[in-house]
N, C-alpha and C. Protein backbone atom coordinates (compact mmCIF):
# COMPACT_ATOMS: atom_id res chain seq x y z
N UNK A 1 30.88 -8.72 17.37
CA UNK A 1 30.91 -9.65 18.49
C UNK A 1 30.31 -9.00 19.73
N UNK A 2 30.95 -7.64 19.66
CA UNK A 2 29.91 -7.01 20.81
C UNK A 2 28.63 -6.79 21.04
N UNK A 3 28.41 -7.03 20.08
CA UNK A 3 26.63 -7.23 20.13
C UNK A 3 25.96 -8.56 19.98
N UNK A 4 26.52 -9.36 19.97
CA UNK A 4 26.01 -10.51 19.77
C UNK A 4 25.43 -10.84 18.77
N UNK A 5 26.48 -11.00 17.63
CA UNK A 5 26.39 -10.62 16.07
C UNK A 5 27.16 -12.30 15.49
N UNK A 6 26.65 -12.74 15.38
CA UNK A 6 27.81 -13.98 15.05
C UNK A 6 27.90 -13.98 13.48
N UNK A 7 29.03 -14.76 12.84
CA UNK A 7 29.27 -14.99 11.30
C UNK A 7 29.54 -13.66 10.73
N UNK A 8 29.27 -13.49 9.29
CA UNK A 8 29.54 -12.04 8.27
C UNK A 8 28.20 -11.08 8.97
N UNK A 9 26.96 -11.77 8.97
CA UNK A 9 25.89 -10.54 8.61
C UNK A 9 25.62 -10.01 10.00
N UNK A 10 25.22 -9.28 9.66
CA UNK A 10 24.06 -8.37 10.89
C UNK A 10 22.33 -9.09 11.30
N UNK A 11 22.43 -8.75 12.26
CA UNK A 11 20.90 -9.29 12.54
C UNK A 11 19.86 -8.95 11.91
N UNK A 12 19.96 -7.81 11.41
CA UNK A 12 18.95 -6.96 10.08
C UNK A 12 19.18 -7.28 8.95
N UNK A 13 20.08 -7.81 8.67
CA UNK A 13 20.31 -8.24 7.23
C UNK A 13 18.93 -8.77 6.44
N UNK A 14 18.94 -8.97 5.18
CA UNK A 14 18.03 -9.24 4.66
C UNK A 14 18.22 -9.53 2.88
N UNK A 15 17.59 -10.47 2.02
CA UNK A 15 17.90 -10.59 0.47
C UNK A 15 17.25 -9.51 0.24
N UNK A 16 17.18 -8.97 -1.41
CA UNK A 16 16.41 -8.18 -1.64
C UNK A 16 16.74 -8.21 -2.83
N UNK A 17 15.45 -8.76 -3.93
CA UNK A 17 15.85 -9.35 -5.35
C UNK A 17 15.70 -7.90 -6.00
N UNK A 18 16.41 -7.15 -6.90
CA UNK A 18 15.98 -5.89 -7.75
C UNK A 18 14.93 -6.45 -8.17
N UNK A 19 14.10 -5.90 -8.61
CA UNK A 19 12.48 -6.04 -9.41
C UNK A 19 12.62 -5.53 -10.83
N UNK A 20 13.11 -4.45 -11.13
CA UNK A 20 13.22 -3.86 -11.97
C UNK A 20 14.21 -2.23 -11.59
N UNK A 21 14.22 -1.50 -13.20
CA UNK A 21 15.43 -0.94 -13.44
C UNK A 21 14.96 0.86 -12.25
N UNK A 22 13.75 0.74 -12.46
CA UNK A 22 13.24 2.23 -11.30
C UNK A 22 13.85 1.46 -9.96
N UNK A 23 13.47 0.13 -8.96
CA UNK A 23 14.14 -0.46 -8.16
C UNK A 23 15.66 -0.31 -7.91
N UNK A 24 15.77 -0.44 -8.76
CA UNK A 24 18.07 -0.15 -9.05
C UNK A 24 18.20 1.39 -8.62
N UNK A 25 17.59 2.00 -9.63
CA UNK A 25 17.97 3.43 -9.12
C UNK A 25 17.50 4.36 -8.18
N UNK A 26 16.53 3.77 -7.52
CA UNK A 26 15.96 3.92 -6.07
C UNK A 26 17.09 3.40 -4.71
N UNK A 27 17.95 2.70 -5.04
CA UNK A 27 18.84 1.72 -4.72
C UNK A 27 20.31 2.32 -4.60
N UNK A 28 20.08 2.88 -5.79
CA UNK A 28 21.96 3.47 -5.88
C UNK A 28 21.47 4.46 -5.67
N UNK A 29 20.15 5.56 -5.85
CA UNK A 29 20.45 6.88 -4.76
C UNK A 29 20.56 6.72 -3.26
N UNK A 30 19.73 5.75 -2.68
CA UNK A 30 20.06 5.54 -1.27
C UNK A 30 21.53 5.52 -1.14
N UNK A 31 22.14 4.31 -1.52
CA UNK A 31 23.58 4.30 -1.78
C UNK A 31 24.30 5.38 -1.78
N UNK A 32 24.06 6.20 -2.83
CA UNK A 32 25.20 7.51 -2.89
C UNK A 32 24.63 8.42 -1.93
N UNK A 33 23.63 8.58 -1.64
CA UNK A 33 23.11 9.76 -0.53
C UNK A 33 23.68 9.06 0.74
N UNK A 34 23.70 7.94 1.09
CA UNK A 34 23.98 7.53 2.73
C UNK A 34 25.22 8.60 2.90
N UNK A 35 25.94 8.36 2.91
CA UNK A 35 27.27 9.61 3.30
C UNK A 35 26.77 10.67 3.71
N UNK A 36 25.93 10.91 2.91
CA UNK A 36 25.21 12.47 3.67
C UNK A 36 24.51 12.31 4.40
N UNK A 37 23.84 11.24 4.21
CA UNK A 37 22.26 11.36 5.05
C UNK A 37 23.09 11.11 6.36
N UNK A 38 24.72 10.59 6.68
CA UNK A 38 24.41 10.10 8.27
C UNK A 38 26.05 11.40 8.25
N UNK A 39 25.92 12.29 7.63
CA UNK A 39 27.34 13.34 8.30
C UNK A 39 28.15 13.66 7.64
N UNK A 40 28.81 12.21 6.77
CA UNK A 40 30.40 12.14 6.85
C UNK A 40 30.62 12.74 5.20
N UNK A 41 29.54 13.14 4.71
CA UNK A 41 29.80 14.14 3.84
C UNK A 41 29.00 15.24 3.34
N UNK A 42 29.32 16.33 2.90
CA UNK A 42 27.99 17.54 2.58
C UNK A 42 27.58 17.24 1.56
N UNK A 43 27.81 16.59 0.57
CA UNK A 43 27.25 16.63 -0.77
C UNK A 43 28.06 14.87 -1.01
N UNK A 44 27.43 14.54 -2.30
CA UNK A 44 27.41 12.70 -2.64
C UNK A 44 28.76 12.82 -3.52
N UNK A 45 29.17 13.96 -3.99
CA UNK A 45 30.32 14.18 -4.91
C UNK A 45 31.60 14.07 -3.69
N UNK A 46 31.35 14.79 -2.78
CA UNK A 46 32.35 14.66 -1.72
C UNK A 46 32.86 13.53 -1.05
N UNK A 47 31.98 12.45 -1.01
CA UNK A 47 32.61 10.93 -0.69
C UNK A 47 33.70 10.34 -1.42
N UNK A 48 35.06 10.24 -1.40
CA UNK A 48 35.58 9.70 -2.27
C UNK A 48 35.46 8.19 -2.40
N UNK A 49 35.00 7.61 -1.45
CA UNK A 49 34.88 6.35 -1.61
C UNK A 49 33.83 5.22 -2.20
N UNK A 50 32.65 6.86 -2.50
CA UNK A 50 31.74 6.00 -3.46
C UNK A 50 31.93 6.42 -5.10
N UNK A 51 30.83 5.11 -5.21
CA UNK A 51 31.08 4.59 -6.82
C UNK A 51 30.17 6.09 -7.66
N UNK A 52 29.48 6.66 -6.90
CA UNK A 52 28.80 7.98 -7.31
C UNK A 52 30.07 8.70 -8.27
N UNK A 53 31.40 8.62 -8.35
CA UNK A 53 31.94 9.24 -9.44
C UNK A 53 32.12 8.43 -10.77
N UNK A 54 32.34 6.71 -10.49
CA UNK A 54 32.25 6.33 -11.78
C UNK A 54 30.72 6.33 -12.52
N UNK A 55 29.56 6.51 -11.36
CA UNK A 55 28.39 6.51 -12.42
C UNK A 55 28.31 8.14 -13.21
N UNK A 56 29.35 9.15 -12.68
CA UNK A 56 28.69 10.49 -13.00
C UNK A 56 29.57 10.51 -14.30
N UNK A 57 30.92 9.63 -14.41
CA UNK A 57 31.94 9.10 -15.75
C UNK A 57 31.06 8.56 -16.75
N UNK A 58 30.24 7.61 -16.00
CA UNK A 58 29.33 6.89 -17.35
C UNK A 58 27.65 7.61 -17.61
N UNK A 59 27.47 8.53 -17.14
CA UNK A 59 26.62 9.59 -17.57
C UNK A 59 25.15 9.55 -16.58
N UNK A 60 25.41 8.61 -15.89
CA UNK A 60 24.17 8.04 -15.25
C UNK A 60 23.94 9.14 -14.09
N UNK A 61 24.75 10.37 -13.66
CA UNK A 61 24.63 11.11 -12.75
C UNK A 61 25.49 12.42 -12.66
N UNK A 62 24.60 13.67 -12.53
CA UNK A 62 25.51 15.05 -13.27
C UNK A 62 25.79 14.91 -11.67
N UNK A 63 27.20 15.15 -12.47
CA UNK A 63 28.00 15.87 -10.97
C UNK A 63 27.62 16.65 -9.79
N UNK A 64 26.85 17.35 -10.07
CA UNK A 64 25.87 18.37 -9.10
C UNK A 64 24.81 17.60 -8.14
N UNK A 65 24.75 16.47 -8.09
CA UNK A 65 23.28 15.51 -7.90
C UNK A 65 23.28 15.86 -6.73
N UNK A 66 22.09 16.76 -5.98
CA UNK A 66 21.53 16.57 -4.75
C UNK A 66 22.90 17.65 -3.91
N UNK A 67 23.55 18.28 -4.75
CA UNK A 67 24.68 19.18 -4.24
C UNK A 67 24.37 19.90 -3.15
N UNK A 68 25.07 20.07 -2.02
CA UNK A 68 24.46 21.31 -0.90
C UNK A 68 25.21 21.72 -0.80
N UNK A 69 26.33 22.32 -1.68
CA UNK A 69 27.63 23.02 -1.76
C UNK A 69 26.84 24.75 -1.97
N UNK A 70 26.11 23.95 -2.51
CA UNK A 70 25.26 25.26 -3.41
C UNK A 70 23.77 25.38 -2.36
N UNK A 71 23.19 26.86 -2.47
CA UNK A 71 22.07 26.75 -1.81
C UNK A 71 20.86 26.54 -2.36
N UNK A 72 20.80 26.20 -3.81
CA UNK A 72 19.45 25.52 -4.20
C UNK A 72 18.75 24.30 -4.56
N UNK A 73 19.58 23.66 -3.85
CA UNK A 73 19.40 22.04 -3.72
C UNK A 73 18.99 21.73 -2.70
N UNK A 74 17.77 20.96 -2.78
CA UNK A 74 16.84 20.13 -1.76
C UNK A 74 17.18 18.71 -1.78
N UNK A 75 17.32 18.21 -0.19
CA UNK A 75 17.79 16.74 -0.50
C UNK A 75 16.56 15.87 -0.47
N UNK A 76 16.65 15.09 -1.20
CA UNK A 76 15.03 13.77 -1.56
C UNK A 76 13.94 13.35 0.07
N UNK A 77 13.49 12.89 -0.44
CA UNK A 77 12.67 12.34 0.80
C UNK A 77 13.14 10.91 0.81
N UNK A 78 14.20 10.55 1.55
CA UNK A 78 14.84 9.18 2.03
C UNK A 78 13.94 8.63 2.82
N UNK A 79 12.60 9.22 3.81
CA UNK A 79 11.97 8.90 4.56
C UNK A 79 11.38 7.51 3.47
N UNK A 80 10.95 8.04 2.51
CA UNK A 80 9.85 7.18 1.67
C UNK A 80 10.80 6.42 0.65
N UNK A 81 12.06 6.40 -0.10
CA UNK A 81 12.48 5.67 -0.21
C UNK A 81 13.77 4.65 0.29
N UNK A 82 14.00 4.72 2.03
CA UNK A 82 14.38 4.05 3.10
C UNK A 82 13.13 2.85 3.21
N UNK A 83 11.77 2.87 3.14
CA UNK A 83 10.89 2.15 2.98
C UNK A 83 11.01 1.24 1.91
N UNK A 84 11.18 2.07 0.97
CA UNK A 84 11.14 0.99 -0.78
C UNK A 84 12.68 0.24 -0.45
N UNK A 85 13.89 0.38 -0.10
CA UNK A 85 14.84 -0.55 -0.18
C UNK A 85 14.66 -1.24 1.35
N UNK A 86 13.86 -0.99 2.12
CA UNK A 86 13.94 -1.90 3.12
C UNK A 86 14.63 -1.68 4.61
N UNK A 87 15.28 -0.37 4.71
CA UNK A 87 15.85 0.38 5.80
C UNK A 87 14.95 0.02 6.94
C-alpha cells in the first residue's frame, strides 16, 4: 500500500509460460540461489525455507550445490540468467 501497489501483485509482476524442461531449471536455480544472491543465506542448503532440500531428497540437486561453506565453489552468473527468467 505504501507504494502504491493495489490488489495481490506488484507492479513488475509478469506471466511467464515455462517453454521447456532447460527453462524450469534455469528457474528453480534462480529460485534456490535468491537467498544468497540478496544475504539472508551463505549457501542454498542453508535456507530452511526453501524447497532446495526436497529437490536434493528427490535427487535433482547434490547437497553441496553452489556451496560457499567451502572455498571452491563459484557462484553462477545470475547476471545472464536474471535475464532468461525475466528479473
Amino acid at each position: 500500500m505504501k507504494r502504491g501497489e493495489h490488489g495481490v501483485w506488484q507492479r513488475r509482476f509478469w506471466e511467464h509460460l515455462i517453454r521447456d524442461q532447460q527453462d524450469f531449471a534455469r528457474h528453480m536455480d534462480y529460485v534456490h540461489y535468491n537467498p544468497v544472491k540478496h544475504g539472508h543465506a551463505r549457501c542454498p542448503h542453508q535456507w530452511k525455507h526453501s524447497s532446495f532440500h526436497r529437490w536434493v531428497k528427490e535427487g535433482v540437486y547434490r547437497p553441496d550445490w553452489l556451496c560457499q561453506c567451502r572455498e571452491n565453489s563459484n557462484p553462477p552468473d545470475f547476471e545472464a540468467i536474471s535475464h532468461s527468467v525475466g528479473e
